[in-house]
N, C-alpha and C. Protein backbone atom coordinates (compact mmCIF):
# COMPACT_ATOMS: atom_id res chain seq x y z
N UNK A 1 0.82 -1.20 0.00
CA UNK A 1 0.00 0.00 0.00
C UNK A 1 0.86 1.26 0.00
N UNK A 2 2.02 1.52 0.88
CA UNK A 2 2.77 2.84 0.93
C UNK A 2 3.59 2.48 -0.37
N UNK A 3 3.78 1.65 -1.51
CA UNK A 3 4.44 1.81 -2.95
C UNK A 3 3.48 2.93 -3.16
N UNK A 4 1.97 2.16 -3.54
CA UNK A 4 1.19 2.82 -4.08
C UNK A 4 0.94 4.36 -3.64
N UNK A 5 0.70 4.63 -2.37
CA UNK A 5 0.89 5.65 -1.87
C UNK A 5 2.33 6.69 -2.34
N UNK A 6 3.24 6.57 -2.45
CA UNK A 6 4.67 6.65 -3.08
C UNK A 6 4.34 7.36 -4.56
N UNK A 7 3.75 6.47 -5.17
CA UNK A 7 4.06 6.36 -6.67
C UNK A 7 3.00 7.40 -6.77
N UNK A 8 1.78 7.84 -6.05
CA UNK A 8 0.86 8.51 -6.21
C UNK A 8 1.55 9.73 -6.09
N UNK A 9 1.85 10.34 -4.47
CA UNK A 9 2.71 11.45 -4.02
C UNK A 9 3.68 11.79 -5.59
N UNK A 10 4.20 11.23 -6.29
CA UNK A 10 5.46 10.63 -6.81
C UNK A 10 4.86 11.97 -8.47
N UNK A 11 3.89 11.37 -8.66
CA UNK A 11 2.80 11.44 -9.78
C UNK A 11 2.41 13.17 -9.50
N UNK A 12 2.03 13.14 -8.20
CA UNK A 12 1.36 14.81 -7.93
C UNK A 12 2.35 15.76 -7.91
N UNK A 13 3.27 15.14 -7.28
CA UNK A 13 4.50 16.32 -7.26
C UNK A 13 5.31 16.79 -8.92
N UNK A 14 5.24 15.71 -9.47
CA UNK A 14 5.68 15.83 -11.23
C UNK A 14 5.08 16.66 -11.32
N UNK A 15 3.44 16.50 -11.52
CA UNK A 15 2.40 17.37 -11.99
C UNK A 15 2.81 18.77 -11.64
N UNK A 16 2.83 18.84 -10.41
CA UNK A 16 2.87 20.34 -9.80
C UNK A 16 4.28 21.17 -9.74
N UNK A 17 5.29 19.97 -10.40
CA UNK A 17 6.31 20.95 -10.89
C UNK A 17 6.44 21.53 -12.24
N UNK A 18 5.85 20.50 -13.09
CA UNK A 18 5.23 21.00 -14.60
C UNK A 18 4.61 22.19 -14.26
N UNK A 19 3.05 22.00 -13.62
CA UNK A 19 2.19 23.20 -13.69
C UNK A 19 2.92 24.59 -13.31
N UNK A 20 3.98 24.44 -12.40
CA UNK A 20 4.66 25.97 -12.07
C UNK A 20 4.82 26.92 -12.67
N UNK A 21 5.87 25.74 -13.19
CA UNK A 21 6.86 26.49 -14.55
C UNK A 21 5.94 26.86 -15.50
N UNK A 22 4.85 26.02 -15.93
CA UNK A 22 3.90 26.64 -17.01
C UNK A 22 3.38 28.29 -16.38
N UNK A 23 2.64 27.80 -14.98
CA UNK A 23 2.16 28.97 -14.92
C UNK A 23 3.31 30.43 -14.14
N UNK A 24 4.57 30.14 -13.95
CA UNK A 24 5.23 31.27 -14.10
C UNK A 24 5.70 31.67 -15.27
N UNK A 25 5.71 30.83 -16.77
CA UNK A 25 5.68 31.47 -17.79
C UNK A 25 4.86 32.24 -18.66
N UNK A 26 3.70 31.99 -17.82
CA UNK A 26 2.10 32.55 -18.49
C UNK A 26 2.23 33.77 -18.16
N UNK A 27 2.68 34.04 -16.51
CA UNK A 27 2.78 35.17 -15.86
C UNK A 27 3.77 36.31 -16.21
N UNK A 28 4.70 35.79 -16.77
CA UNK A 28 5.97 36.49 -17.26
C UNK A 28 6.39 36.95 -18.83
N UNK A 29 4.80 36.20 -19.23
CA UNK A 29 5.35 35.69 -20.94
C UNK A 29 4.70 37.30 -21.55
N UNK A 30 3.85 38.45 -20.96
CA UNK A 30 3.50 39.19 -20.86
C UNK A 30 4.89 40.40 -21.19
N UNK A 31 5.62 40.18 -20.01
CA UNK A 31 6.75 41.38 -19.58
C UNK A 31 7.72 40.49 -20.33
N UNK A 32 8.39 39.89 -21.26
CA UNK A 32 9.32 38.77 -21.42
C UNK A 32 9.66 40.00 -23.23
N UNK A 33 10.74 40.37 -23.43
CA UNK A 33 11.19 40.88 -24.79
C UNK A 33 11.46 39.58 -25.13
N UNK A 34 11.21 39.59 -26.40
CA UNK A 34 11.63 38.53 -27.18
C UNK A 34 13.15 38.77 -27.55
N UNK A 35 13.73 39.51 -27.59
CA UNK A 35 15.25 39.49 -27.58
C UNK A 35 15.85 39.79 -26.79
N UNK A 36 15.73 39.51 -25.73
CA UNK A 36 16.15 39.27 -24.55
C UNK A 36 17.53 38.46 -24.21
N UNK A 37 18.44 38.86 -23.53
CA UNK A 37 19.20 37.97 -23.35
C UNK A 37 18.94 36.39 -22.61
N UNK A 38 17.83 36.64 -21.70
CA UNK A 38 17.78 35.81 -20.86
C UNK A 38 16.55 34.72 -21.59
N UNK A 39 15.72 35.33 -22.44
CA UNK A 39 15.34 34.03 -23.87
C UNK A 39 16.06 33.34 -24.33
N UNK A 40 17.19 34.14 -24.96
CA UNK A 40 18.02 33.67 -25.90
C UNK A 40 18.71 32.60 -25.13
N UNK A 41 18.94 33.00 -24.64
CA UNK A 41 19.99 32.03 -23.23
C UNK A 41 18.76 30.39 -23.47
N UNK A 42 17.56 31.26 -23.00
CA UNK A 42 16.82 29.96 -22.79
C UNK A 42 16.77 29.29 -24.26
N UNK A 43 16.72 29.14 -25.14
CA UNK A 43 16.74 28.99 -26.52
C UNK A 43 17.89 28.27 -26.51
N UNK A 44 18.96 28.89 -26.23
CA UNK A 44 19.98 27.49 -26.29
C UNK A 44 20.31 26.80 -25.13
N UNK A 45 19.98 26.51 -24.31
CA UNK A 45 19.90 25.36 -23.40
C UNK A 45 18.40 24.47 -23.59
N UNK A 46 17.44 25.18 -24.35
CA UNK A 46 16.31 24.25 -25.27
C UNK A 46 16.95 23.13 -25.90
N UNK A 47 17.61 24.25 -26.83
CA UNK A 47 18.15 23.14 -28.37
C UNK A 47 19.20 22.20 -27.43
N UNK A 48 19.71 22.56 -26.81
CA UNK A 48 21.28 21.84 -26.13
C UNK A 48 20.39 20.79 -25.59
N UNK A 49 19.36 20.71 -24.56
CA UNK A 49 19.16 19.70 -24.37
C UNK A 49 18.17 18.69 -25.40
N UNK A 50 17.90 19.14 -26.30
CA UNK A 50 17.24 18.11 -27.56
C UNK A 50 18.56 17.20 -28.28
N UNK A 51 19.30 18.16 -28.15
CA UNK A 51 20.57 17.63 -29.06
C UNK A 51 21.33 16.84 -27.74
N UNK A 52 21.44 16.77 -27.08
CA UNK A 52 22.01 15.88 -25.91
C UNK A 52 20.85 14.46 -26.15
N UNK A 53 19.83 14.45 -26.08
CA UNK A 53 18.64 13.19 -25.93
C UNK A 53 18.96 12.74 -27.34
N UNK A 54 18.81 13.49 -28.56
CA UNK A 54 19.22 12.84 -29.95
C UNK A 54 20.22 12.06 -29.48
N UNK A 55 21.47 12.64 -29.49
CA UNK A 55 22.89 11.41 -29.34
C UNK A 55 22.45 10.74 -28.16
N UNK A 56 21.67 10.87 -27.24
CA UNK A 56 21.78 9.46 -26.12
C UNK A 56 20.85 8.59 -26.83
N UNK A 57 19.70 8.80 -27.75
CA UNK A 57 19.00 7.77 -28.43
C UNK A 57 20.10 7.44 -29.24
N UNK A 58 20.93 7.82 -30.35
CA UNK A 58 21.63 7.18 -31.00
C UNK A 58 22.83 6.42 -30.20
N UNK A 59 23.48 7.06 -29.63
CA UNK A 59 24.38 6.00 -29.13
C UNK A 59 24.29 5.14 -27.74
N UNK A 60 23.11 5.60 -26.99
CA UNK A 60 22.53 4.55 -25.88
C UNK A 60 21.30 4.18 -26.13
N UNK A 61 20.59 3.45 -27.12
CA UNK A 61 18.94 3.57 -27.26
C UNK A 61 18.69 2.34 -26.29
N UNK A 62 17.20 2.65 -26.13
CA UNK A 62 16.72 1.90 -24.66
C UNK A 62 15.64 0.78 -25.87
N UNK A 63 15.15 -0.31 -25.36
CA UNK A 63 13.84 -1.07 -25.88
C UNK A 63 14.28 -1.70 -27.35
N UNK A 64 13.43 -1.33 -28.34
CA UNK A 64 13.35 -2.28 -29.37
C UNK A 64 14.52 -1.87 -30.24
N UNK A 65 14.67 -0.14 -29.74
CA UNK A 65 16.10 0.70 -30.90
C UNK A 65 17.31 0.06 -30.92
N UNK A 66 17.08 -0.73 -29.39
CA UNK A 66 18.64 -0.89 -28.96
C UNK A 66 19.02 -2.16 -29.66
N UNK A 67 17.78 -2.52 -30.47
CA UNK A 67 18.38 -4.19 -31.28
C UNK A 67 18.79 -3.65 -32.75
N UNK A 68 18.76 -2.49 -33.22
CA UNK A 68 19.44 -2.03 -33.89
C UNK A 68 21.34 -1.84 -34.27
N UNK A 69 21.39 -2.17 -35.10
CA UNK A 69 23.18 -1.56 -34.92
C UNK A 69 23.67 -0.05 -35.07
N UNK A 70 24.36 0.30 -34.75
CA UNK A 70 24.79 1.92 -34.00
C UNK A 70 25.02 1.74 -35.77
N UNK A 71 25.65 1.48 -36.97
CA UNK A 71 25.93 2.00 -38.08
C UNK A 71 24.46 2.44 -38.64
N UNK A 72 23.51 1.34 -38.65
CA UNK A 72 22.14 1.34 -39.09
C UNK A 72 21.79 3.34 -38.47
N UNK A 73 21.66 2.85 -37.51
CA UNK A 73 21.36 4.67 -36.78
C UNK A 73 21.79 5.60 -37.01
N UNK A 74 22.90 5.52 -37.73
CA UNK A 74 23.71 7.00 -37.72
C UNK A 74 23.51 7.18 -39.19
N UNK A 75 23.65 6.04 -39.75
CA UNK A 75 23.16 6.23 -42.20
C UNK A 75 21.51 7.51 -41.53
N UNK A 76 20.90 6.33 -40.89
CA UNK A 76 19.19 7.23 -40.91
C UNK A 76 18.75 8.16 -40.79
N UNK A 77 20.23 8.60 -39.53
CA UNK A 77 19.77 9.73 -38.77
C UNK A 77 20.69 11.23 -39.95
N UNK A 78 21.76 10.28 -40.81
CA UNK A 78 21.92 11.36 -41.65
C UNK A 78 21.17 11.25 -42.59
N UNK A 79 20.61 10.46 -43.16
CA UNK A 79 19.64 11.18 -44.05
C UNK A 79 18.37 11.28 -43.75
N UNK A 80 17.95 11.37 -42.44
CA UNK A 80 16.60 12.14 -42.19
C UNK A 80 17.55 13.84 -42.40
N UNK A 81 18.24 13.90 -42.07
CA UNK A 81 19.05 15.23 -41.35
C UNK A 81 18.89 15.87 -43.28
N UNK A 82 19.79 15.05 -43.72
CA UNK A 82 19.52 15.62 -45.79
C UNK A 82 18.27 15.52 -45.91
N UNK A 83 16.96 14.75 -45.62
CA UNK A 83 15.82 15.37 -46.11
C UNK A 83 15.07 16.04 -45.51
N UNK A 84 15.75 16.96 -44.25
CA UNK A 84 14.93 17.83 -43.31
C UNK A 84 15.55 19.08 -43.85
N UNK A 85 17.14 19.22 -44.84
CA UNK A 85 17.38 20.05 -45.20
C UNK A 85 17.09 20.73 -46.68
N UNK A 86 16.70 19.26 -47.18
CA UNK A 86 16.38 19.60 -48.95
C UNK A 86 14.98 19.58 -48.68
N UNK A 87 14.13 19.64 -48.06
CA UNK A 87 12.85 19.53 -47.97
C UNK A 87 12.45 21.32 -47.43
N UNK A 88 13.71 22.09 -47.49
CA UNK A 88 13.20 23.35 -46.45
C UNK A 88 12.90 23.35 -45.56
N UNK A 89 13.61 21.90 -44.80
CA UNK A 89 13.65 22.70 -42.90
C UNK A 89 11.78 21.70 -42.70
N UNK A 90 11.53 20.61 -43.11
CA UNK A 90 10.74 20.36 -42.72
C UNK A 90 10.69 19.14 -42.00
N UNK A 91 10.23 19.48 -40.41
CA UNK A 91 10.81 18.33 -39.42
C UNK A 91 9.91 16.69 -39.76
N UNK A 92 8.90 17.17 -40.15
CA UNK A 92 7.82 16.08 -40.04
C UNK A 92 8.21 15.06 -41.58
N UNK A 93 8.72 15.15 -42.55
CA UNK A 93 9.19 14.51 -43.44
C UNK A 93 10.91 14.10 -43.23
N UNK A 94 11.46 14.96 -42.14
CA UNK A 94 13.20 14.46 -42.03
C UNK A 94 12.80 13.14 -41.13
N UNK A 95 11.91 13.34 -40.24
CA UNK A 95 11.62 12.40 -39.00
C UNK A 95 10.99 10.89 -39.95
N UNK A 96 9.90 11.32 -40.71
CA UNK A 96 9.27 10.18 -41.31
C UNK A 96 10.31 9.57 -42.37
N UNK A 97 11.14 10.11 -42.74
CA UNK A 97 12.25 10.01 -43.62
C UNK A 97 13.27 8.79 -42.85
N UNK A 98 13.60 9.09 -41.98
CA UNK A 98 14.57 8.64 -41.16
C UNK A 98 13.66 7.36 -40.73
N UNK A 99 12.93 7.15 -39.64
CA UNK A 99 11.77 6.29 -39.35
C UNK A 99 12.11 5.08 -40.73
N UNK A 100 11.41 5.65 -41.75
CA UNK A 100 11.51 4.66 -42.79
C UNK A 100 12.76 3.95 -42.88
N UNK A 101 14.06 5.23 -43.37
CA UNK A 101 15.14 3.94 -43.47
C UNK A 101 15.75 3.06 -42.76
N UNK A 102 15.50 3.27 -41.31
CA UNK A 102 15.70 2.61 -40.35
C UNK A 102 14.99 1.21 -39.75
N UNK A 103 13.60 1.24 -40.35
CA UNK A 103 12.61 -0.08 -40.83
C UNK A 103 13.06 -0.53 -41.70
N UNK A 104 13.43 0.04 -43.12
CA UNK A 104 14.04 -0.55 -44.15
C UNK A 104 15.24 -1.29 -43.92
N UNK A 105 16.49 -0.72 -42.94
CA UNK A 105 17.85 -1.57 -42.60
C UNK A 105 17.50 -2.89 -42.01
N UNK A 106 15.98 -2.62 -41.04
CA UNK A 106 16.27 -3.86 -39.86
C UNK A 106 14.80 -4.68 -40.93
N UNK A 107 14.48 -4.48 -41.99
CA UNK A 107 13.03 -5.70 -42.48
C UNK A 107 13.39 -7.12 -41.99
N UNK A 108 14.41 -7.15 -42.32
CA UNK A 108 14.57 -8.83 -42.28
C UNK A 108 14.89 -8.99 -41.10
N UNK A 109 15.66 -8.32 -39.98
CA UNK A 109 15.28 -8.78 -38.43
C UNK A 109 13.92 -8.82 -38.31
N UNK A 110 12.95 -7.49 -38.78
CA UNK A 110 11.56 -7.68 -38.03
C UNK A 110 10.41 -9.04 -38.81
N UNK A 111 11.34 -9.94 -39.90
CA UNK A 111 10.67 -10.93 -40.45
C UNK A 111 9.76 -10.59 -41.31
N UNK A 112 9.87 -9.69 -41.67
CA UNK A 112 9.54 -8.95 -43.35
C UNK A 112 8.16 -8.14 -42.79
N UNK A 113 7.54 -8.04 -43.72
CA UNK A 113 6.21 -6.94 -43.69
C UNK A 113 4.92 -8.13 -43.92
């Protein structure tokens, strides 16, 4: 019973550290210059940490990625990267791009289609 109890507490407190930050940015997003140093700042510790989780999926992936081979991942992840750039910067075709060739390397592990 005190797991459950635990995991609940565990659950509310996430919540209510999300909700903060949302709602001290609601509060601030008012008085906030957009060129701001202290945006900008935030802007790259955004991207820094997206680009930190990219390379830990590629070179530590967790679950089904990780039956992948690290060469397979890195061909995909460059050419999602070439068709997110010849496409004009469009994330939703570099991503589906990549996705694909990376099904395509492993077909015959996943025992075809």
């Amino acid at each position: 019973m005190t797991d459950l109890v635990s995991l609940w507490v565990l659950v509310a407190l996430s919540g209510a550290g999300t909700y903060l930050w949302r709602g001290l940015g609601v509060a601030f997003s008012g008085r906030a210059r957009p060129d701001s140093e202290l945006l900008a700042w935030a802007g790259c510790v955004a991207y820094a940490m997206v680009a930190g989780l990219i390379v830990r999926i590629i070179l530590l992936p967790t679950g089904s990625l990780a039956e992948t081979t690290l060469t397979h991942r890195l061909i995909a992840c460059a050419i999602a990267l070439a068709v997110y750039f010849a496409v004009r910067r469009n994330l939703f075709v570099g991503v589906i791009t990549g996705f694909i060739v990376l099904v395509a390397f492993n077909y015959e592990r996943l025992g075809g289609f």
